[in-house]
C-alpha atoms as a PDB file:
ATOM      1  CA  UNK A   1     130.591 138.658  38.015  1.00  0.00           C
ATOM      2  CA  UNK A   2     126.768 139.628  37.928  1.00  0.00           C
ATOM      3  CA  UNK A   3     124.178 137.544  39.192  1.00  0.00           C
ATOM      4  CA  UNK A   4     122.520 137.726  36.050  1.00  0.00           C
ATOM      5  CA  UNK A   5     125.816 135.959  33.945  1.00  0.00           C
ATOM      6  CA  UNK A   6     126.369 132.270  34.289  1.00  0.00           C
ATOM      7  CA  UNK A   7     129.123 129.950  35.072  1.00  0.00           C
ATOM      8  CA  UNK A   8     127.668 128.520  38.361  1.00  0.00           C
ATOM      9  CA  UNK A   9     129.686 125.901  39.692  1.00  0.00           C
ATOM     10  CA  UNK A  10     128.088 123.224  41.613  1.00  0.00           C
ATOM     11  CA  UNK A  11     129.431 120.969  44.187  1.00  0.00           C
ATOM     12  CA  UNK A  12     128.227 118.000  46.315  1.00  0.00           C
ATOM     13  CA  UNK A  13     126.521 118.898  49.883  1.00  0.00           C
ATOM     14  CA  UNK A  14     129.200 118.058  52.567  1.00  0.00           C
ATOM     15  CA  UNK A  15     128.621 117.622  56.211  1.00  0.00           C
ATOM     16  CA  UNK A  16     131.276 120.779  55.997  1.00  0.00           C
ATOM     17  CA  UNK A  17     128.462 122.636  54.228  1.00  0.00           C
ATOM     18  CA  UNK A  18     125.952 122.136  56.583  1.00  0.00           C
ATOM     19  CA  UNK A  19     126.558 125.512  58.770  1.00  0.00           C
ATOM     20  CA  UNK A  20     127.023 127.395  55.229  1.00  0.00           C
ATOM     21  CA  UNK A  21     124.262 126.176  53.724  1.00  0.00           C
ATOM     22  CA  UNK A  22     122.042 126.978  57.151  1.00  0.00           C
ATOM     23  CA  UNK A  23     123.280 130.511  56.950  1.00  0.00           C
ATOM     24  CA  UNK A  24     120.524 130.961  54.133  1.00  0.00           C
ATOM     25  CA  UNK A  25     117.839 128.818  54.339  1.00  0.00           C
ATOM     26  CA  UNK A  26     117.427 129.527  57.866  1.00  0.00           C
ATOM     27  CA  UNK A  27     116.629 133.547  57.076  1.00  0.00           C
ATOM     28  CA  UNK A  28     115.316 132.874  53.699  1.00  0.00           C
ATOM     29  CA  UNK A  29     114.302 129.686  53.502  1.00  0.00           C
ATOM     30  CA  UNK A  30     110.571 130.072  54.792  1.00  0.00           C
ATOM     31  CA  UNK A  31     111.173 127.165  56.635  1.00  0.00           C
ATOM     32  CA  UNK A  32     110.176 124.797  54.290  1.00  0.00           C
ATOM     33  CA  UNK A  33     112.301 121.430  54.783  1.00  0.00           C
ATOM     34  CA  UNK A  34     113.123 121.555  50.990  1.00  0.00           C
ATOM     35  CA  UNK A  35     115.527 124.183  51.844  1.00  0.00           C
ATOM     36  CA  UNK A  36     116.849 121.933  55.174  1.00  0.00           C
ATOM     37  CA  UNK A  37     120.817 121.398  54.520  1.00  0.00           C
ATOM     38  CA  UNK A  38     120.215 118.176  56.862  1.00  0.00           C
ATOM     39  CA  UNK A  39     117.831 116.998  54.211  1.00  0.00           C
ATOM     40  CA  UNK A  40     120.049 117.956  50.873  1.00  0.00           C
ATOM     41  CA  UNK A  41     122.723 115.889  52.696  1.00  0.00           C
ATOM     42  CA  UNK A  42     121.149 112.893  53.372  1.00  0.00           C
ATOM     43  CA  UNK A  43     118.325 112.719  50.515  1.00  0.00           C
ATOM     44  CA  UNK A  44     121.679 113.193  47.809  1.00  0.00           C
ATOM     45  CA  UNK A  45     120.849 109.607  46.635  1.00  0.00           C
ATOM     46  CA  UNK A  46     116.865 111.007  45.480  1.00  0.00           C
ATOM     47  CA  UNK A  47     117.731 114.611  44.589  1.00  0.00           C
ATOM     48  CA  UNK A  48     121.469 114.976  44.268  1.00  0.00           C
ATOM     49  CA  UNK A  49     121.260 118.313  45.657  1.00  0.00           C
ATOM     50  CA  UNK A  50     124.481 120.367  44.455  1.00  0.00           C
ATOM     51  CA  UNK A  51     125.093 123.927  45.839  1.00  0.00           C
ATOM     52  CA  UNK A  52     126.958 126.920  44.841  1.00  0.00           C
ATOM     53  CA  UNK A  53     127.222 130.571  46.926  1.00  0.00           C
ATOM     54  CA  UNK A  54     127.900 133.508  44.664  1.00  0.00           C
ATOM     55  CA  UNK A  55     127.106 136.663  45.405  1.00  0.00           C
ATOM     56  CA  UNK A  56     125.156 136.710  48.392  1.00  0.00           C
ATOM     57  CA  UNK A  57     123.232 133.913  47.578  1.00  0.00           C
ATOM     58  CA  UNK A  58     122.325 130.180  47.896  1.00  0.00           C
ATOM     59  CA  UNK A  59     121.906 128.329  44.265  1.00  0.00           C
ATOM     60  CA  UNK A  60     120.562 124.785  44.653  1.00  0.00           C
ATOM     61  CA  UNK A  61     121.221 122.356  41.724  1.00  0.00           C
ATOM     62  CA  UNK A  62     118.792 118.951  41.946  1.00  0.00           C
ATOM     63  CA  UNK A  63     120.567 117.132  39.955  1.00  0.00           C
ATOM     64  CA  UNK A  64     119.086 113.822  40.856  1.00  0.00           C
ATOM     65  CA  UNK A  65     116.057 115.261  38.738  1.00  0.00           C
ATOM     66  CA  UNK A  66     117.433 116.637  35.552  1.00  0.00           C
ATOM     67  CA  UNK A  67     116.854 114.859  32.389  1.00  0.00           C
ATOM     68  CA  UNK A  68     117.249 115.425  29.136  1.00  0.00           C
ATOM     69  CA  UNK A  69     115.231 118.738  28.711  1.00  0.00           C
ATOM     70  CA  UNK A  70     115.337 120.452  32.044  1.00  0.00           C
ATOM     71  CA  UNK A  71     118.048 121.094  34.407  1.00  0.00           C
ATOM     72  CA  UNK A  72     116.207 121.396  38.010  1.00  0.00           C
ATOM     73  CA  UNK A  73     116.769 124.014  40.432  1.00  0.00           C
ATOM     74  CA  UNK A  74     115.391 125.084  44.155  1.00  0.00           C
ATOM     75  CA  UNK A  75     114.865 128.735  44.442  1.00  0.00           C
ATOM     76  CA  UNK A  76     117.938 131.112  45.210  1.00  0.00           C
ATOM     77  CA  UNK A  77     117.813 132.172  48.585  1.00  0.00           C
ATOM     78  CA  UNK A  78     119.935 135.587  49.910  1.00  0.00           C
ATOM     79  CA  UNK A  79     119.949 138.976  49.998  1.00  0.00           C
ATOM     80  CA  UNK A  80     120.183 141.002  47.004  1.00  0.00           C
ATOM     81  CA  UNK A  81     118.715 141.455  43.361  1.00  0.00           C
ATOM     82  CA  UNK A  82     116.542 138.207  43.252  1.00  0.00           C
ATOM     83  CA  UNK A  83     115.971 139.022  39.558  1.00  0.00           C
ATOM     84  CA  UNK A  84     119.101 138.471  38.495  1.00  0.00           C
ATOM     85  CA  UNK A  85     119.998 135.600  40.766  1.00  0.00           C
ATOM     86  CA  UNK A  86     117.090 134.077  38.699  1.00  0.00           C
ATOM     87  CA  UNK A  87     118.408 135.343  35.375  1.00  0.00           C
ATOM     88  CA  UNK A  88     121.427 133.371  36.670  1.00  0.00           C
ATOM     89  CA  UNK A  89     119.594 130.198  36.464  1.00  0.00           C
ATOM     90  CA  UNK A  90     118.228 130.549  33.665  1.00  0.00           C
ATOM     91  CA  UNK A  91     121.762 131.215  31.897  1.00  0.00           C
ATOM     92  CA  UNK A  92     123.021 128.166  33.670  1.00  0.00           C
ATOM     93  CA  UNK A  93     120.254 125.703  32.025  1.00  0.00           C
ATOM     94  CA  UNK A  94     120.715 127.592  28.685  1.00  0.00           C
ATOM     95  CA  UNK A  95     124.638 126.847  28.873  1.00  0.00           C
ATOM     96  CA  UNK A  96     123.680 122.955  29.213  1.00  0.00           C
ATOM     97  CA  UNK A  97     121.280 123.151  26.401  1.00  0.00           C
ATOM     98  CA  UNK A  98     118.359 122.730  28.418  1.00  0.00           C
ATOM     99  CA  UNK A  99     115.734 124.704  29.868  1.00  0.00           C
ATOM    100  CA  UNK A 100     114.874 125.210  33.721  1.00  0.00           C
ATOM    101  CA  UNK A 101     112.620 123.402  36.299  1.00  0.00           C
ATOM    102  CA  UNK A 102     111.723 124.694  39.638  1.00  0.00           C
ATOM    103  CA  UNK A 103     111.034 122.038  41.940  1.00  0.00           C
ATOM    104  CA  UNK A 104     109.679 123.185  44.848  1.00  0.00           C
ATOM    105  CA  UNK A 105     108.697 126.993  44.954  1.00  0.00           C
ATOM    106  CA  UNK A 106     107.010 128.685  47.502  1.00  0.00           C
ATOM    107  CA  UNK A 107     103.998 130.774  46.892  1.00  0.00           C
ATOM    108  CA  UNK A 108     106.512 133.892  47.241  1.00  0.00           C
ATOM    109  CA  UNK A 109     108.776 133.175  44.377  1.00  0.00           C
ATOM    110  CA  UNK A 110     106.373 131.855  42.720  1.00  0.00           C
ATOM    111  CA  UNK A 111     104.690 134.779  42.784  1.00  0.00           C
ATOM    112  CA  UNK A 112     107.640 137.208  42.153  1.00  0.00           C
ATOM    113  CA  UNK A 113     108.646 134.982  38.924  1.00  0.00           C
ATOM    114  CA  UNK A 114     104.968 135.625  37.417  1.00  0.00           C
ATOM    115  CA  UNK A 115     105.447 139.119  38.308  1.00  0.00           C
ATOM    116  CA  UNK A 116     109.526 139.554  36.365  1.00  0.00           C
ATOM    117  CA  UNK A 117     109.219 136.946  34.245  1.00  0.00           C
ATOM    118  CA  UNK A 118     105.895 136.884  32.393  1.00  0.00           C
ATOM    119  CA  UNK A 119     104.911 134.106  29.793  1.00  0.00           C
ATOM    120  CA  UNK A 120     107.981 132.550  30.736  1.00  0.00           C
ATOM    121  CA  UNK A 121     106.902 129.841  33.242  1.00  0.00           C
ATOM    122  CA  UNK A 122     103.862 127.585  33.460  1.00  0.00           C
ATOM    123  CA  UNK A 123     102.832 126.810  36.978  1.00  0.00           C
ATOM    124  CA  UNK A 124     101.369 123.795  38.848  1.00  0.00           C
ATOM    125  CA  UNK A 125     100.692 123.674  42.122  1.00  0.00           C
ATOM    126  CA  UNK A 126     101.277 120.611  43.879  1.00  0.00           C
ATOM    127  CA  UNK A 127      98.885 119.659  46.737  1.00  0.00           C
ATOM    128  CA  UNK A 128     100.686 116.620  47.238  1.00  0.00           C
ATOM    129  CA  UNK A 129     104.034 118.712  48.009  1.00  0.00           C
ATOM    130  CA  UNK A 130     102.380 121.234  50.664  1.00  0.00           C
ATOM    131  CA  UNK A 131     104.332 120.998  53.846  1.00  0.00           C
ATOM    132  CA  UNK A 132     102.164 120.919  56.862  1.00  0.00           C
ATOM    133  CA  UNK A 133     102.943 124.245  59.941  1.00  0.00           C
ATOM    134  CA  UNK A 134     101.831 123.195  63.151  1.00  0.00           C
ATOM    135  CA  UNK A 135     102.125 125.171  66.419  1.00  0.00           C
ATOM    136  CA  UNK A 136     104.270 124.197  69.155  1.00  0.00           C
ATOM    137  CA  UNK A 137     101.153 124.340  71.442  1.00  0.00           C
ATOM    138  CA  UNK A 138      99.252 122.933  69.615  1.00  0.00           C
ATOM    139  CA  UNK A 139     101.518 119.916  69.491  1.00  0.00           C
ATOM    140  CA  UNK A 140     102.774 120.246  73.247  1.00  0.00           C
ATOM    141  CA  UNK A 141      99.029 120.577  74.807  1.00  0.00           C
ATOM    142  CA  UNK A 142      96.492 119.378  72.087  1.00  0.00           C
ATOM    143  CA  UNK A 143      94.026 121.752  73.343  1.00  0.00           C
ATOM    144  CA  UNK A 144      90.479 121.842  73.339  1.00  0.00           C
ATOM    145  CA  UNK A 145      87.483 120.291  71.800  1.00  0.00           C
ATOM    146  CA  UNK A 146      89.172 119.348  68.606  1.00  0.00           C
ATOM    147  CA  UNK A 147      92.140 117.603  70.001  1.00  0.00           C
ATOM    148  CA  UNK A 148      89.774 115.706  72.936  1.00  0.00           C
ATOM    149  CA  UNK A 149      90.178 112.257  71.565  1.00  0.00           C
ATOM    150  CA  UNK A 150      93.978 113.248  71.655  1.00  0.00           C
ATOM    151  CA  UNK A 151      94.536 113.669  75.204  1.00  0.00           C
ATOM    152  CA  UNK A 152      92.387 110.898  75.855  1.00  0.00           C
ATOM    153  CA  UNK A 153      94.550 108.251  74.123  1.00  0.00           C
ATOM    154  CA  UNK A 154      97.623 109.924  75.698  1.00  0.00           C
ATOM    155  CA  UNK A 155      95.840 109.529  79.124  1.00  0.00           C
ATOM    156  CA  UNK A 156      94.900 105.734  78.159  1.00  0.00           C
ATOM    157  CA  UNK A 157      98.811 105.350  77.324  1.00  0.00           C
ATOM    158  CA  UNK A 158      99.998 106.631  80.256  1.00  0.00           C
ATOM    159  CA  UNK A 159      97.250 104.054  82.458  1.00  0.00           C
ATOM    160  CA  UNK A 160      98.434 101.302  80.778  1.00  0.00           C
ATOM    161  CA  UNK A 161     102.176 101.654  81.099  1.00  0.00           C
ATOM    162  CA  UNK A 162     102.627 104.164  83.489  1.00  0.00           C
ATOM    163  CA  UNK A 163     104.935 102.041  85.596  1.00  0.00           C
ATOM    164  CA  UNK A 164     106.745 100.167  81.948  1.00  0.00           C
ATOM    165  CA  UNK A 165     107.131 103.583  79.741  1.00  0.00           C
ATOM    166  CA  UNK A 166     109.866 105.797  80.178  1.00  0.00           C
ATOM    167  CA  UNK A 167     110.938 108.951  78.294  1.00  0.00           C
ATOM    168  CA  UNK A 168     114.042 109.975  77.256  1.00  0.00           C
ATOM    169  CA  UNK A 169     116.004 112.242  74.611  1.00  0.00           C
ATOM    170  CA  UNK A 170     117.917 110.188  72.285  1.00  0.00           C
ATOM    171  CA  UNK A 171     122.060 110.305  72.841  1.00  0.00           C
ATOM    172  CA  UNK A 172     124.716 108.748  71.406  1.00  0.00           C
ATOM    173  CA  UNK A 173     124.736 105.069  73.209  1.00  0.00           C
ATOM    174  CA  UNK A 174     120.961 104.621  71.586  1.00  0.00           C
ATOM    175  CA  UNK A 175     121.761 104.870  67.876  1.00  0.00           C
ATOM    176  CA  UNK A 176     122.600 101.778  67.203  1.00  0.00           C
ATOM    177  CA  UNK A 177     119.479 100.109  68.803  1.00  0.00           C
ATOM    178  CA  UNK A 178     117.508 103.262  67.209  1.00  0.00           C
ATOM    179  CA  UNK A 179     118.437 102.083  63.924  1.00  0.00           C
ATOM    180  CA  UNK A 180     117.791  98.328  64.742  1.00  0.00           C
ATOM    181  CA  UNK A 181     114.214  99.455  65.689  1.00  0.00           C
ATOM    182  CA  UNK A 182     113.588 101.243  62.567  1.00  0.00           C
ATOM    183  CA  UNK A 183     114.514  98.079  60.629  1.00  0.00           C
ATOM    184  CA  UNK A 184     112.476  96.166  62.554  1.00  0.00           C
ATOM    185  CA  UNK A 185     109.840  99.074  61.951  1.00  0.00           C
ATOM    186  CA  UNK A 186     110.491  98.648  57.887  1.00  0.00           C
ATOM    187  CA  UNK A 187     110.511  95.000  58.382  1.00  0.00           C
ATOM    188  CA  UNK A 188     106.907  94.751  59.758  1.00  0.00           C
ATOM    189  CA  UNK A 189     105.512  97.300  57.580  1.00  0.00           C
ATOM    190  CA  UNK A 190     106.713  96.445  54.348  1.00  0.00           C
ATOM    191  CA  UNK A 191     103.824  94.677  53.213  1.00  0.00           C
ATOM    192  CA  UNK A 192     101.016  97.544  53.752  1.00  0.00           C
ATOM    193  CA  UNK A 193     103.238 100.399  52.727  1.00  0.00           C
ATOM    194  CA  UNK A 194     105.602 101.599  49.066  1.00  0.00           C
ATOM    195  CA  UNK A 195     108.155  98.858  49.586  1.00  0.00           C
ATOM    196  CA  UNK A 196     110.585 100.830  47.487  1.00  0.00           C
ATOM    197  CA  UNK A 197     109.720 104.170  49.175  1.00  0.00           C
ATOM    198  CA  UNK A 198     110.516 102.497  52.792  1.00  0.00           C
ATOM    199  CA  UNK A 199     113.488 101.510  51.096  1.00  0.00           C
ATOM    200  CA  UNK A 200     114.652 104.808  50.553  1.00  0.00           C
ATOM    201  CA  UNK A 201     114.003 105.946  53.605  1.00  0.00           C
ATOM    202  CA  UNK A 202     115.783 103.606  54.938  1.00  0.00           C
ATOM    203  CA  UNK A 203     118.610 104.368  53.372  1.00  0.00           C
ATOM    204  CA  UNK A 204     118.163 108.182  54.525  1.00  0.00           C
ATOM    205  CA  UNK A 205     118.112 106.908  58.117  1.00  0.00           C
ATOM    206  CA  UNK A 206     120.978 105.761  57.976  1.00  0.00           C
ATOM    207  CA  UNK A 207     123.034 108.362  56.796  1.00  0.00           C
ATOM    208  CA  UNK A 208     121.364 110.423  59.376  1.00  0.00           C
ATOM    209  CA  UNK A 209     122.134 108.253  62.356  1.00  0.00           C
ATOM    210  CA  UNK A 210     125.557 107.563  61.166  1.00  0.00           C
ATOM    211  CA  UNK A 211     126.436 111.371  61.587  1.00  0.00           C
ATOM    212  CA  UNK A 212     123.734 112.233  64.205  1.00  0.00           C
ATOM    213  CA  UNK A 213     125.988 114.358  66.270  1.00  0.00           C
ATOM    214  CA  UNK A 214     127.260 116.359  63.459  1.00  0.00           C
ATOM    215  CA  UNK A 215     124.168 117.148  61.723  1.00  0.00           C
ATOM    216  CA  UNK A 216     123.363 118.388  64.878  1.00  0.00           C
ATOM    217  CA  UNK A 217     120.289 116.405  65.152  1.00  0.00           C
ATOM    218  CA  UNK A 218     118.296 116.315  68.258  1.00  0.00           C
ATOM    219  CA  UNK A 219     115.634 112.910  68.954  1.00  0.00           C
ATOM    220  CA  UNK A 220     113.130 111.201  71.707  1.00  0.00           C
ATOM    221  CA  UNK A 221     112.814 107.686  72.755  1.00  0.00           C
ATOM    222  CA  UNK A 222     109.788 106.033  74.842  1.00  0.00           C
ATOM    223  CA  UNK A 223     110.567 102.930  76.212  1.00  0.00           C
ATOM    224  CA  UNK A 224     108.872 100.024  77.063  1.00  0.00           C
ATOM    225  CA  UNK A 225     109.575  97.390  79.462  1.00  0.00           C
ATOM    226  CA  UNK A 226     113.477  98.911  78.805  1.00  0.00           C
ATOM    227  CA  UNK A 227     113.060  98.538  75.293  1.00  0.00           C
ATOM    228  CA  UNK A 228     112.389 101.031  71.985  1.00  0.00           C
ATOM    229  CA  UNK A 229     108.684 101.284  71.475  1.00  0.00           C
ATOM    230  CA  UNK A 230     108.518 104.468  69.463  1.00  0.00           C
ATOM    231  CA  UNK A 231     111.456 107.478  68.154  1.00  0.00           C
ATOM    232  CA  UNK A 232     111.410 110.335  66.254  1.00  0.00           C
ATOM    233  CA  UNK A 233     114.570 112.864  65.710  1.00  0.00           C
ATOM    234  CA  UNK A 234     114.674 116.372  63.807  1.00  0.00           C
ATOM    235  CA  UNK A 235     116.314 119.523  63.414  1.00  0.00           C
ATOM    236  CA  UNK A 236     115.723 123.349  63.136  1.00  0.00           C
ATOM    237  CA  UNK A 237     114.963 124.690  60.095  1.00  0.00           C
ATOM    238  CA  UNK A 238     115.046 128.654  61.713  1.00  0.00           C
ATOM    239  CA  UNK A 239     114.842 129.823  64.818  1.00  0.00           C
ATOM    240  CA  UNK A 240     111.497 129.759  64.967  1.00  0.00           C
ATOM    241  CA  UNK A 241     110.878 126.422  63.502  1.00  0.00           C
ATOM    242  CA  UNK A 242     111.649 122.380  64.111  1.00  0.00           C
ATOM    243  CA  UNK A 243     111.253 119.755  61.269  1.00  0.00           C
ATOM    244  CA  UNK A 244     110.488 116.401  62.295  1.00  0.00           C
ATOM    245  CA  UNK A 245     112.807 113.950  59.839  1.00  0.00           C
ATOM    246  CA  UNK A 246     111.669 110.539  61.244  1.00  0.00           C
ATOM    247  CA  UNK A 247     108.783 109.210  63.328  1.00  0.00           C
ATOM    248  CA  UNK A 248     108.668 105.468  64.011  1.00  0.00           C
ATOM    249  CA  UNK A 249     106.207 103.769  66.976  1.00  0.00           C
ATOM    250  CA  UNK A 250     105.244  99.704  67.549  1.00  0.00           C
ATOM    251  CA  UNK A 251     101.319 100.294  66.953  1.00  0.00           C
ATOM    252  CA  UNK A 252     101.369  97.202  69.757  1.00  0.00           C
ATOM    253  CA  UNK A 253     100.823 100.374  72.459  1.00  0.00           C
ATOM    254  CA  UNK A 254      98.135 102.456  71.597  1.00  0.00           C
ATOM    255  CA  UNK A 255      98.566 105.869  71.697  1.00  0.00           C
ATOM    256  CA  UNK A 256     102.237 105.755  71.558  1.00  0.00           C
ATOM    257  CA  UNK A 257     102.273 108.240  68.640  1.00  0.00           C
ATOM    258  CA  UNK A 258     100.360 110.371  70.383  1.00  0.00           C
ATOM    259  CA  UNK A 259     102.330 110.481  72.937  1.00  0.00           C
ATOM    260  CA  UNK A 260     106.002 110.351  70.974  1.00  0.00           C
ATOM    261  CA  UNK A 261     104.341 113.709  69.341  1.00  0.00           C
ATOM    262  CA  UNK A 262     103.813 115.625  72.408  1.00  0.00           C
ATOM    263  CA  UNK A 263     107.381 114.533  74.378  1.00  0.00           C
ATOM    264  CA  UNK A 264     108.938 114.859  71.734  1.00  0.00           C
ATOM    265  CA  UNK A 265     107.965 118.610  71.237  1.00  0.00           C
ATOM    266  CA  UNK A 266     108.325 119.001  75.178  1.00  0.00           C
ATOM    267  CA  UNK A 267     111.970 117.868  74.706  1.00  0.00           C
ATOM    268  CA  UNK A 268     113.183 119.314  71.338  1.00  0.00           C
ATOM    269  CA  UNK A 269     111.226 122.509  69.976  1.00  0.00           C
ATOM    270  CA  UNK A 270     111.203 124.311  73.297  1.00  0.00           C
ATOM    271  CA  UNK A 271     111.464 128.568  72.745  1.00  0.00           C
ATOM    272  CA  UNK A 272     110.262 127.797  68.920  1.00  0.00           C
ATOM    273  CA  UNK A 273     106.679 128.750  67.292  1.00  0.00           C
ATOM    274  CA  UNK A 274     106.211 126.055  64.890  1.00  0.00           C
ATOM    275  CA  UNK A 275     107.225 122.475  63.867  1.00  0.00           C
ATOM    276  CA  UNK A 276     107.220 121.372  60.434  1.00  0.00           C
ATOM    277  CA  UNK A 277     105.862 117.992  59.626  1.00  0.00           C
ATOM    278  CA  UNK A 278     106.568 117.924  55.893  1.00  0.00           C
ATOM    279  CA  UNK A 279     104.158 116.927  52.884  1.00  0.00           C
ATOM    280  CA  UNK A 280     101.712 113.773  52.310  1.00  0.00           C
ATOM    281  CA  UNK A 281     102.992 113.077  49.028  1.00  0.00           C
ATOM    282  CA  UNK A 282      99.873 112.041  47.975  1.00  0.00           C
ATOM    283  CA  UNK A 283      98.936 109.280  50.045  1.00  0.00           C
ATOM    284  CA  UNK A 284      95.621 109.341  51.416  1.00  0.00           C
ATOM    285  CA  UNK A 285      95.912 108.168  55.236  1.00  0.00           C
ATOM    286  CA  UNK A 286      98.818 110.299  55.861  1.00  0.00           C
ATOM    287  CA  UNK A 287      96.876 113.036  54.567  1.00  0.00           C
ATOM    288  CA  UNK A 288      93.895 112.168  56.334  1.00  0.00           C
ATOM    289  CA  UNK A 289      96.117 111.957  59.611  1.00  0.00           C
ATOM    290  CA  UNK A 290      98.009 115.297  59.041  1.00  0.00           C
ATOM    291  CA  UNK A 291      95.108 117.096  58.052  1.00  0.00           C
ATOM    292  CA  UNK A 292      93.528 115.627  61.576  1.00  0.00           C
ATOM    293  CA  UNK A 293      95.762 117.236  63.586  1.00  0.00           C
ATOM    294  CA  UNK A 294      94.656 120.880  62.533  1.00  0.00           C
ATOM    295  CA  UNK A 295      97.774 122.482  61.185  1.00  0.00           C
ATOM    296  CA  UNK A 296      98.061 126.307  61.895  1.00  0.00           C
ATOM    297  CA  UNK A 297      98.963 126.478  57.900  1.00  0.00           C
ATOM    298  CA  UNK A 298     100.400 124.930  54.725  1.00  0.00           C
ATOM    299  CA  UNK A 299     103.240 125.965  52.534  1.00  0.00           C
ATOM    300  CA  UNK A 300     102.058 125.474  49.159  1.00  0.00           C
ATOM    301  CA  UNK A 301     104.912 124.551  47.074  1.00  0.00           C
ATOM    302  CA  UNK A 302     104.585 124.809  42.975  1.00  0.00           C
ATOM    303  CA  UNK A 303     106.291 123.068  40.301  1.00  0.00           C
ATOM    304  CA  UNK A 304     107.707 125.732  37.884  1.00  0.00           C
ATOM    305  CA  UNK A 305     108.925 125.181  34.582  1.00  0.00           C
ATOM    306  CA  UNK A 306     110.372 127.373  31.870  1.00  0.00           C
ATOM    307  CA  UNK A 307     108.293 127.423  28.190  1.00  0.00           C
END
């Protein structure tokens, strides 16, 4: 059957889909973290990502977004005719009655669908869903004049509790006090943060420290005085690039983000370029504390939708 035609039949994301799923949006992915199989897997209860392979390619379904006029899509990612493998889509909505949704494009697809598809689509893009691209050196060293106050504050840490603070990758016999500490973590900030959003992420963590091992997730714990003071786990997107899932740090220790950043990259995005620390969403510290940190460059990601 042609890529163009329909019948697409989408299933639930498995942890046995993980590897298949990884076999695409690693090479064609552009290493955004929408296209992370880790994150369709655990984020099922806000997107209800559903997947199908068909000739050569990767069709995502979010079905956690569709409503009553648009069925919602990722891009298709393989090797092939990309045209069609749209065309596919767009027969797919049409069989349900509806009409498509892209949520999120890159600038490349969006681009190509302008350029096959014209007057078809109206395009936003959405700042508050750029992913942020910064270098593993820049993250590892926090070099020069702009990243002074940095390495200051990791200095000051290191001072203070050089002789109570103690790094180590996260293994197996630390999940379950790992997932203590990020309750504890929601717990104490669920009064100045999106109770509901915390919520939800809590609800992400743990389906990702229940299968840790399998999802092939990789972590780094400081401790202090023997106990959790800050963790953060990810996983590759590509070779060439690590996204960081979770960050959580007691604010009690200054400078213990600081610090979680740079071990952690020491530890777990060795022999990559770049490291992936997802999208605001709109709120205006983390932006203001992303955009601090001088990413090397954004993905812009665009909200497509079919006239």
């Amino acid at each position: 059957m042609a890529c163009g035609e329909s019948d697409l039949e989408f299933r639930e994301v498995t942890l046995d889909d993980i590897e298949k799923i990884y076999a695409f949006t690693s090479v064609y992915g552009e290493n955004s973290c929408q296209h992370s199989p880790v994150s369709m897997y655990s984020l099922s209860g806000k997107y209800g990502d559903r997947t199908c392979i068909r000739d050569g390619f990767l069709f995502t379904l979010r079905s956690g977004l569709c409503d009553d006029r648009y069925r919602v899509y990722l891009a298709p990612l393989g090797e092939g005719d990309l045209k069609s493998a749209y065309e596919a889509i767009l027969a797919d909505a049409a069989d349900h009655g509806k009409k498509a949704k892209f949520f999120t494009l890159t600038t490349k697809h969006a681009a190509f669908l302008e350029e096959q598809f014209p007057g078809v689509f109206a395009y936003n893009n959405e700042r508050d869903l750029a992913e942020y691209i910064f270098s593993f050196e820049t993250m590892r060293d926090f070099p020069g004049k702009f990243h002074a106050r940095r390495r200051t504050e990791i200095r000051s840490f290191w001072r203070d509790y050089d002789d109570r603070a103690e790094v180590f990758p996260i293994t197996g016999n630390d999940l379950d006090e790992v997932l203590d500490f990020a309750y504890k973590w929601l717990k104490d900030n669920s009064e100045s943060h999106d109770e509901e959003a915390l919520n939800r992420e809590m609800v992400c963590i743990r389906k990702q420290i229940a299968d840790y091992d399998k999802l092939k997730l990789s972590g780094t714990i400081i401790r202090v005085d023997g106990s959790i003071g800050a963790f953060c786990y990810g996983v590759p997107l590509s070779d060439e690039c690590y996204d960081v899932l979770i960050e959580k740090g007691d604010r009690q220790y200054p400078g213990i983000y600081r610090v979680l950043r740079q071990e952690s990259t020491r530890l777990n995005v060795t022999g990559m370029r770049y490291i992936n620390f997802e999208e605001d969403v709109g709120v205006e510290g983390l932006r203001r504390l992303k955009e601090s940190y001088g990413p090397e460059f954004m993905i812009e990601k665009y909200v497509v939708t079919q006239l």
